[in-house]
Structures are given as structure tokens and as C-alpha cells.
Protein backbone atom coordinates (compact mmCIF):
# COMPACT_ATOMS: atom_id res chain seq x y z
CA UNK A 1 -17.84 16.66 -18.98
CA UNK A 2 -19.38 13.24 -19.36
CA UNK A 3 -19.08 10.21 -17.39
CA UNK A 4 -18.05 8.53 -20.47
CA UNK A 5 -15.52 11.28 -21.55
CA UNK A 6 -13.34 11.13 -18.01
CA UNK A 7 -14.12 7.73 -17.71
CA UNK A 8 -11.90 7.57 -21.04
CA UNK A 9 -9.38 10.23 -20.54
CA UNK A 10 -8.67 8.37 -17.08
CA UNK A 11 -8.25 4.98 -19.55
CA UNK A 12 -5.79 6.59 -21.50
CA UNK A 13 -3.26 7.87 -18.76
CA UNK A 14 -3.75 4.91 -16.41
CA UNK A 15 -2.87 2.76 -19.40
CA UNK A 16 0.33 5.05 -19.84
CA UNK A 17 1.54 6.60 -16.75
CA UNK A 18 3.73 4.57 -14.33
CA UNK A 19 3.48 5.88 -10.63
CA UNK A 20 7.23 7.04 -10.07
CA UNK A 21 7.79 8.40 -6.78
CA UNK A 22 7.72 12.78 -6.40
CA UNK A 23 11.24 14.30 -6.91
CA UNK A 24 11.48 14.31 -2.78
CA UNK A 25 9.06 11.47 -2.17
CA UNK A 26 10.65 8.52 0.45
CA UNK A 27 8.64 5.53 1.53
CA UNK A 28 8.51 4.51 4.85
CA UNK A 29 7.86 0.93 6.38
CA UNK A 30 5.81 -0.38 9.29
CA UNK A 31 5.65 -4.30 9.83
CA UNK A 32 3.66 -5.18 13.19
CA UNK A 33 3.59 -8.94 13.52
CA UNK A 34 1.25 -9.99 16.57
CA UNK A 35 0.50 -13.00 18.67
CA UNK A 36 1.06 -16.51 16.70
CA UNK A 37 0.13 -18.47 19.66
CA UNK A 38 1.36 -21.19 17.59
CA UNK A 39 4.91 -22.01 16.41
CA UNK A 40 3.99 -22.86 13.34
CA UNK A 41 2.20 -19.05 13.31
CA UNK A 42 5.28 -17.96 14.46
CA UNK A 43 7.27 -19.04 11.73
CA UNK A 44 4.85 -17.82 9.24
CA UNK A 45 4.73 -14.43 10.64
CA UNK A 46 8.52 -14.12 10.59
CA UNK A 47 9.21 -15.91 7.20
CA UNK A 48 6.50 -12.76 6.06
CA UNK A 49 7.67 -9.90 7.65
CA UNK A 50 11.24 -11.03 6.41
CA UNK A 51 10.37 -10.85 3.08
CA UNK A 52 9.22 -7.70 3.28
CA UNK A 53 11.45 -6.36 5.64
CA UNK A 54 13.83 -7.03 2.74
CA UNK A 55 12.34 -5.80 -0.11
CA UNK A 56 12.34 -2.65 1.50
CA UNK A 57 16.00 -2.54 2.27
CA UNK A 58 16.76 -4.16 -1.35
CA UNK A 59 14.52 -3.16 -3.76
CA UNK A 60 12.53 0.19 -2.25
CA UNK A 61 15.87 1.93 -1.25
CA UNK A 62 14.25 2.67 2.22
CA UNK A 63 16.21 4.09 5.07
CA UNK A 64 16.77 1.71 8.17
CA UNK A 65 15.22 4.98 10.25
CA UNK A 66 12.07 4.79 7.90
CA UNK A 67 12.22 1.07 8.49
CA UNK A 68 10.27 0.03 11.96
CA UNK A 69 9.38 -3.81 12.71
CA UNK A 70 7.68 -5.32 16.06
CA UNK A 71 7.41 -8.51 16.98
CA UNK A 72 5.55 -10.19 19.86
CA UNK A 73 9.31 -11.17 21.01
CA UNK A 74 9.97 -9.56 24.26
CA UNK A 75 13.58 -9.13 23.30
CA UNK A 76 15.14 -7.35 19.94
CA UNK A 77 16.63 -9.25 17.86
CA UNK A 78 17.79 -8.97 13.63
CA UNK A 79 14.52 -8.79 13.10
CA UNK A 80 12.43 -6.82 14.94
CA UNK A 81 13.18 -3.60 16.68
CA UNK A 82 11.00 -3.95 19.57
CA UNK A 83 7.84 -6.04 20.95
CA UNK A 84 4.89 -5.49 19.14
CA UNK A 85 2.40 -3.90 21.90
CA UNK A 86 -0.19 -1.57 21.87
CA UNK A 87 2.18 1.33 22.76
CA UNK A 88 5.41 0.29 21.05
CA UNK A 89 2.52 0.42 17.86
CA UNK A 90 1.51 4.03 18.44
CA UNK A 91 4.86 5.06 19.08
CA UNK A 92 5.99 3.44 15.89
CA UNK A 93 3.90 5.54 13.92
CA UNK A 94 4.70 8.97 16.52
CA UNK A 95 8.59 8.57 14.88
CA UNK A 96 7.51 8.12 11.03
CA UNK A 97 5.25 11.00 11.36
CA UNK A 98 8.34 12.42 12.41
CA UNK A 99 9.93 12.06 9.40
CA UNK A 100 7.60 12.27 6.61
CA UNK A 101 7.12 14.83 4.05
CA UNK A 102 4.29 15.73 1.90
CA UNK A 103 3.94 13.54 -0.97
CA UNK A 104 5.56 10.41 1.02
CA UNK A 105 4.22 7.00 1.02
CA UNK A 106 3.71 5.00 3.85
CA UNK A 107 3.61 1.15 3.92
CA UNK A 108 2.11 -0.59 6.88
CA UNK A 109 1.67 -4.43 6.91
CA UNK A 110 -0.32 -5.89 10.33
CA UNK A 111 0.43 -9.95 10.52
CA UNK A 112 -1.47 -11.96 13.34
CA UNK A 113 -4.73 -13.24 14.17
CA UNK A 114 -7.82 -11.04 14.34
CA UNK A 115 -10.88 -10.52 15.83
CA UNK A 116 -13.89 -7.89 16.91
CA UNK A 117 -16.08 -5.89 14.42
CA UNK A 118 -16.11 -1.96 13.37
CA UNK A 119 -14.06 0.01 15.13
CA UNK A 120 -13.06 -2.46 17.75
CA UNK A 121 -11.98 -5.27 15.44
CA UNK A 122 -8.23 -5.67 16.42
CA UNK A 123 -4.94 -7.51 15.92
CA UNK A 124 -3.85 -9.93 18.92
CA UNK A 125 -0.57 -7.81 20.57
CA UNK A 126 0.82 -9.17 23.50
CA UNK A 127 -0.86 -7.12 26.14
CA UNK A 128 -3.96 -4.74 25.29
CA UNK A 129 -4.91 -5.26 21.79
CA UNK A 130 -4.80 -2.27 19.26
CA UNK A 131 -8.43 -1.52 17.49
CA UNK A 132 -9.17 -0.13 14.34
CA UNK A 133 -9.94 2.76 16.19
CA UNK A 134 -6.94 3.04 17.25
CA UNK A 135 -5.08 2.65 14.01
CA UNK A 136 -7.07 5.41 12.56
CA UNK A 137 -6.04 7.56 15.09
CA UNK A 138 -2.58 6.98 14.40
CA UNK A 139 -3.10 7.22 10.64
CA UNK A 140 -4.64 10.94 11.41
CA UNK A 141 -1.09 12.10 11.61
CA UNK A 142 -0.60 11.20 7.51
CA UNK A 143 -2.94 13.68 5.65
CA UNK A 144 -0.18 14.53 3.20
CA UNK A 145 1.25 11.50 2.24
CA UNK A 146 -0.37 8.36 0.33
CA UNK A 147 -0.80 5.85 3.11
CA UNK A 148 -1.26 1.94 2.68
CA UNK A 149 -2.30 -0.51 5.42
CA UNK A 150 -2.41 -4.04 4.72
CA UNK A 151 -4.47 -5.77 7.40
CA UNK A 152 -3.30 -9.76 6.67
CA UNK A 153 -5.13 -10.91 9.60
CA UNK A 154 -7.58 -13.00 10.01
CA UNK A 155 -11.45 -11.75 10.50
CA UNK A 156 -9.48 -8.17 9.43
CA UNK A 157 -12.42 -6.99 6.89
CA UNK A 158 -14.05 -4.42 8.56
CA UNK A 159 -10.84 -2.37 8.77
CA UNK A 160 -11.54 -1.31 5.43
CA UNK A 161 -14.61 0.94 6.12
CA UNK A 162 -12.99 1.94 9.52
CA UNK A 163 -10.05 3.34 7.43
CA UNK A 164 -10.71 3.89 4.39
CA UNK A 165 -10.06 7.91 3.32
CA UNK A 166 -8.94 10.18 0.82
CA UNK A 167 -5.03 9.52 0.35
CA UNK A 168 -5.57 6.72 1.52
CA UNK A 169 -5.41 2.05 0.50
CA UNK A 170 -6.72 -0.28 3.21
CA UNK A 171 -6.74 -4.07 2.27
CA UNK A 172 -7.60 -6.82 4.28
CA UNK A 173 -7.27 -10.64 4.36
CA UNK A 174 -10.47 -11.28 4.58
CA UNK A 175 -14.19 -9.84 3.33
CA UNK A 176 -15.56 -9.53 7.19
CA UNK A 177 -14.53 -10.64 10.88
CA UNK A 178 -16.55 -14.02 10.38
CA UNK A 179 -13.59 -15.35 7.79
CA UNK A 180 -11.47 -16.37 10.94
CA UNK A 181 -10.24 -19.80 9.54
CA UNK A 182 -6.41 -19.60 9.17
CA UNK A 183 -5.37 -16.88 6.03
CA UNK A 184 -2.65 -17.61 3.09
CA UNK A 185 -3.07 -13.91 1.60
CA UNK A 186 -0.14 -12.28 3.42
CA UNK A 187 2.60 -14.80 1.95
CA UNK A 188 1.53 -14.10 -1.53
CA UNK A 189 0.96 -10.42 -0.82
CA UNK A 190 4.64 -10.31 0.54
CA UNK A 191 5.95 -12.53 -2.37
CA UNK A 192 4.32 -9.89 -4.89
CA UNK A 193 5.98 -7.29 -3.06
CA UNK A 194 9.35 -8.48 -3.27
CA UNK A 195 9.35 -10.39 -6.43
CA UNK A 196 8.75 -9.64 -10.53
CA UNK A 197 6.37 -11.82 -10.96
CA UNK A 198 3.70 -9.81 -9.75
CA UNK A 199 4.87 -7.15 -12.17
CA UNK A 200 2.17 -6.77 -15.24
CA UNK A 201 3.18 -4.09 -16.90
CA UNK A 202 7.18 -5.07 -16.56
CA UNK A 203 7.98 -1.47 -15.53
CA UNK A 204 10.58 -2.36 -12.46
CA UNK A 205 7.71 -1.31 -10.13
CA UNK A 206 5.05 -3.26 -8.40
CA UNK A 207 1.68 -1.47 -7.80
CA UNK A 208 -0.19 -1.70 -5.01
CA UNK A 209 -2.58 -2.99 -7.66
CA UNK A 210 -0.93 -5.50 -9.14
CA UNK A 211 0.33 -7.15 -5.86
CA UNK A 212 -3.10 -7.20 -4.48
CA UNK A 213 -4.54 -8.76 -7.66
CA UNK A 214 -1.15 -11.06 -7.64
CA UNK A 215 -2.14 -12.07 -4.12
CA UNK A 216 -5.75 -12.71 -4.76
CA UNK A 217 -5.38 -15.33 -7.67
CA UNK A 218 -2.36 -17.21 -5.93
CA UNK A 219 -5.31 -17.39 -3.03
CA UNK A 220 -7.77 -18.66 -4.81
CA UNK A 221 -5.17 -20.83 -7.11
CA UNK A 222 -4.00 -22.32 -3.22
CA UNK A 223 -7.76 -22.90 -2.20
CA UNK A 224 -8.83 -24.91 -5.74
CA UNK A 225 -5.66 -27.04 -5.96
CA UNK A 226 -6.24 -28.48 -2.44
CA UNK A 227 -10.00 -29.21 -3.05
CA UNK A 228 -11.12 -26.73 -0.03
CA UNK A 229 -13.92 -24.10 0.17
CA UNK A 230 -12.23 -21.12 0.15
CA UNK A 231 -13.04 -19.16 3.21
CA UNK A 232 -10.91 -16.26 2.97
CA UNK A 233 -11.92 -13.09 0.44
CA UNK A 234 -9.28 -9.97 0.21
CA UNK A 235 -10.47 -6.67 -0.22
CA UNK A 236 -8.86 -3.07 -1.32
CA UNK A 237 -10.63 -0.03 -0.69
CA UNK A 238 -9.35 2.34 -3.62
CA UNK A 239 -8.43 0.46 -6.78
CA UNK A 240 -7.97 3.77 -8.68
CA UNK A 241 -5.43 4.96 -6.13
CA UNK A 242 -4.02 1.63 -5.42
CA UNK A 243 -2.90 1.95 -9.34
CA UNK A 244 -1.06 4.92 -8.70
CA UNK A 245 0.97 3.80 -5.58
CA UNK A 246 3.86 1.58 -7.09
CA UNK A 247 7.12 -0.33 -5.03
CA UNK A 248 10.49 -0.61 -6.42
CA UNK A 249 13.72 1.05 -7.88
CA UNK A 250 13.30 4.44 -9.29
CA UNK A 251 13.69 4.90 -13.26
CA UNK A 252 16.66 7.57 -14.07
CA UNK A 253 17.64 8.82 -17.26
CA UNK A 254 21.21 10.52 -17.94
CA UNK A 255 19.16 12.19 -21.02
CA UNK A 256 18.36 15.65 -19.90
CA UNK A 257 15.07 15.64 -22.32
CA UNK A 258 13.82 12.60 -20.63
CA UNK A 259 14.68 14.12 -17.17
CA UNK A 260 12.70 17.35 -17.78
CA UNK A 261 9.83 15.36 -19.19
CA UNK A 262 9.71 13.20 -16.08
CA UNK A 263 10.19 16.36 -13.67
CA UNK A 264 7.18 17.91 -15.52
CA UNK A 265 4.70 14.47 -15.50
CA UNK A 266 5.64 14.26 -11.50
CA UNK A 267 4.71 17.97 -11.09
CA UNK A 268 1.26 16.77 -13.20
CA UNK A 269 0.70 13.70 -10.71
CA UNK A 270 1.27 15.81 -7.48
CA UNK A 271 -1.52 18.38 -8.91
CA UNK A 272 -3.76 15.16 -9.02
CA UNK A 273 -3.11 14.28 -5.55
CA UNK A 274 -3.61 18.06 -4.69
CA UNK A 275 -7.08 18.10 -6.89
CA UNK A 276 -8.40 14.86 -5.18
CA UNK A 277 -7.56 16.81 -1.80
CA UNK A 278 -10.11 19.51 -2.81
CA UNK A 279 -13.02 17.34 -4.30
CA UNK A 280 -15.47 18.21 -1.01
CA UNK A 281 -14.96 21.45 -2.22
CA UNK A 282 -15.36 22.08 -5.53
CA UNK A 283 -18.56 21.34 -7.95
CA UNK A 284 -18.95 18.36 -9.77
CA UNK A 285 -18.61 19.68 -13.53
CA UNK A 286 -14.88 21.65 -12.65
CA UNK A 287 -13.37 19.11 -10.63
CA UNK A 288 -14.53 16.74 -13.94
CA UNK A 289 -12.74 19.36 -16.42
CA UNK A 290 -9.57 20.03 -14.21
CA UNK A 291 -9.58 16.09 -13.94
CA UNK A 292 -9.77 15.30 -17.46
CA UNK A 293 -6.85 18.08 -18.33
CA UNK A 294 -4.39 16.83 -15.98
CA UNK A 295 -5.07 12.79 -16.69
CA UNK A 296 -4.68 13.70 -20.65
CA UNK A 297 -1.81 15.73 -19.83
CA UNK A 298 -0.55 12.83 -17.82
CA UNK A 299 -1.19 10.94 -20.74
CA UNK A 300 1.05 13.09 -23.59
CA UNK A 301 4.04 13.48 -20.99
CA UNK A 302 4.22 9.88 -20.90
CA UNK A 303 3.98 9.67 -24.80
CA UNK A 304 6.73 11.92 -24.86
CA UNK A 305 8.88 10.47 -22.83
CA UNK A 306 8.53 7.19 -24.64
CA UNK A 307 9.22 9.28 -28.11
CA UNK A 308 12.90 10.50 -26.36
CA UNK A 309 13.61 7.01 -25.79
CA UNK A 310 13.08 7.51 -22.08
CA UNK A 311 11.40 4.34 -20.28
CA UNK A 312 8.42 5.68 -18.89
């Protein structure tokens, strides 16, 4: 098949399908706030991982097991469950690969200051600091689920080609570990998260997508009103995939057509996870065709579900 041809039939069902979650899939939720070293920081940080904190109780329907905050207080409080060091971190994600199951998604947001390049760039912990290394060690234990870390940092850029992988969306504050200047991304981020605004497509969900894009214009919109060079550039690793990965309340129908039709497009997205799994080892021209078949039929369960009134 042609560029051209998949390039269209993957127009047609991204236009269309909305990413609902798997009949089984859960999310689970990692917030690691760092050092502020400054109260202001401090505040910030908090005021953030709040927000999202929230919208994960509120709006994702996640469990308070599949919930896990640290902060750098040395004491828990209704925040945080514990202080946000290097080994609290790795235990953190120990228990949620605990608990996942295949087809899961996996939120983790890293607030602080940043610093290092490669593999050792890092987020300021109180005591040894974690590297990117390290994070993609931890991240090792998630090949079946759809994994996002958000790296709102500053200098956090070059965690995207230490982490980027199949399954998984790495975005970062910043384009490199030289933007170090203070960083306004992770507000917006979080406010796209938990609000509609962010929502193109009104469908009740939030995209990884659309909050990243939501984010990046409120950044620049922040930067241009105030007259200042803007010295902070976000980046996302997998804009296909971060398309596909979507917040919010689940859709239900109490029509049993709709229900079936729904069923049957989730089964069709889970194959498309499964066939993106075995790209290394299949040619070119079939993993094109089986592509193109499953993104069309993507495409006409959608359709149909819109034709039995369902809201797809």
C-alpha cells in the first residue's frame, strides 16, 4: 500500500474514532513533585499536583490505590503520600506495576527543577536525584500498558529521547537542558487536564493531544502578552499515539446496539496496539495492509455507532 493510501485511511479513523478506554482498561496516577527551593516554587508545585491529583479522583474515576503522590515534605499530609526521594520514586512505580493490567494507561507527571543531559538529566529530590536512566528503568516494568510521562521541569528535554518507546508518550517542558529559566507549561498542562476547555473535539475526553497542544499555545500566549523572549519549548515524542490516549469519564450507552458496536471498535483498537507491538517484526508492505484494514475498520465502527444514535 502507498504512503498516500495509509496516510489517508489513518485521516479518516483519527478524524472519527475517540480513544475510549479497553473494556478492563484502569488508569493509574503518579505525581512526583521535587525540590522548590523556593516558597513561591513550593506553592506552584502544590497548586499543580492538586489539580491533577483531582482530576483523577473527579473526572478519571481512578482508584485512591492507583493514585500515588510525593512530595519533598518529609511528613504526609492530604496531599502527598510520602516524600518524594529517589527510593520512595522507584517504589512508587514497584506498587503500580503491581496492579496494572495489559491495556492500562499510566499517567506520570514529574514537577521540580531540572538539570543534567542524556541519561543523567534528573529532577531535584531531596536526597540523591533520580536520572532519566533511572526512570526508564522503572518504566521497563510497563510493556503492556500505554504509558505517559510528563517531564514539567525545567532543562527536562532530553528525557524525550531517553524514553521515548513503543507504547509509549514522553513530553517535556522544555526543547533541551539549556531552557533552565523558570517554566509555565505544567500549570496549563494540568489546567487542560482537568478542565473542558482543552477539549477540541467536545467528546467528554481530553487527549493527550489536545492537552499538550492546549498547553503549548497558553505558553506561548503567556510569553507574548508579557513582552518576554520565550525561553521555554515543549515537546511530545509520539503525536500519533498521544491522539489515541484520551482522560475523562467513560461514554455508556443503555442501547444494546451501541454497546456491541463499541465492544467490537475497542476489540479493533486493542489489535492496533497489538499490531504496533509486532512492527520490528513484520515487513513493511503487511504491516501497511493489516494497518490500513483495522484504521478503516476503526473508521466504519465509529460511523455506525453514530448511525444508532450512540455518541461515539
Amino acid at each position: 500500500m502507498s504512503g498516500l493510501r495509509l496516510a489517508l485511511a489513518a485521516a479518516v479513523c483519527l478524524s472519527t474514532i475517540r480513544a475510549l478506554p479497553l473494556h478492563a482498561q484502569r488508569t493509574h496516577v503518579l505525581i512526583v513533585s521535587g525540590l522548590s527551593g523556593d516558597p513561591v516554587y513550593k506553592t506552584s508545585f502544590q497548586r499543580i499536583a492538586t489539580t491533577v491529583r483531582d482530576a483523577a479522583r473527579t473526572r478519571w474515576n481512578v482508584n485512591d490505590s492507583s493514585l500515588i503522590v510525593l512530595t519533598e515534605d518529609s511528613v504526609p499530609n492530604t496531599l502527598s503520600r510520602g516524600r518524594s526521594t529517589r527510593d520512595a520514586v522507584g517504589s512508587a512505580f514497584t506498587q503500580l506495576s503491581q496492579r496494572v493490567q495489559a491495556g492500562d494507561v499510566v499517567m506520570v507527571l514529574l514537577l521540580g527543577h531540572g538539570s543534567g543531559e542524556g541519561a543523567t538529566s534528573k529532577v531535584n529530590l531531596p536526597g540523591p536525584d533520580a536520572t532519566a536512566a533511572d526512570y526508564k528503568g522503572w518504566l521497563s516494568g510497563f510493556g503492556k500498558q500505554s504509558v505517559v510521562l510528563v517531564n514539567a521541569a525545567t532543562g527536562s528535554g532530553d528525557f524525550v529521547p531517553a524514553l521515548e518507546g513503543p507504547g509509549r508518550v514522553i513530553i517535556t517542558a522544555t526543547k533541551s537542558a539549556i531552557e533552565k529559566n523558570e517554566s509555565v507549561f505544567a500549570g496549563f498542562f494540568a489546567k487542560a487536564l482537568a478542565g473542558d476547555e482543552s477539549d477540541g473535539d467536545k467528546d467528554g475526553r481530553v487527549s493527550v493531544l489536545e492537552a499538550f497542544r492546549f498547553a503549548t499555545r497558553e505558553v506561548v500566549k503567556t510569553y507574548e502578552s508579557t513582552g518576554r523572549m520565550q525561553t521555554e519549548h515543549a515537546r511530545l515524542s509520539d503525536s500519533t499515539r498521544a491522539t489515541t490516549i484520551s482522560f475523562g469519564k467513560t461514554t455508556t450507552s443503555t442501547d444494546p446496539r451501541v454497546v456491541v458496536l463499541i465492544a467490537e471498535r475497542q476489540t479493533l483498537e486493542s489489535d492496533v496496539a497489538a499490531l504496533r507491538g509486532r512492527k520490528a517484526t513484520m515487513d513493511s508492505a503487511s504491516y501497511d495492509r493489516e494497518l490500513e484494514r483495522l484504521l478503516i475498520a476503526i473508521a466504519e465502527k465509529t460511523q455506525a455507532i453514530r448511525a444508532a444514535g450512540g455518541k461515539p
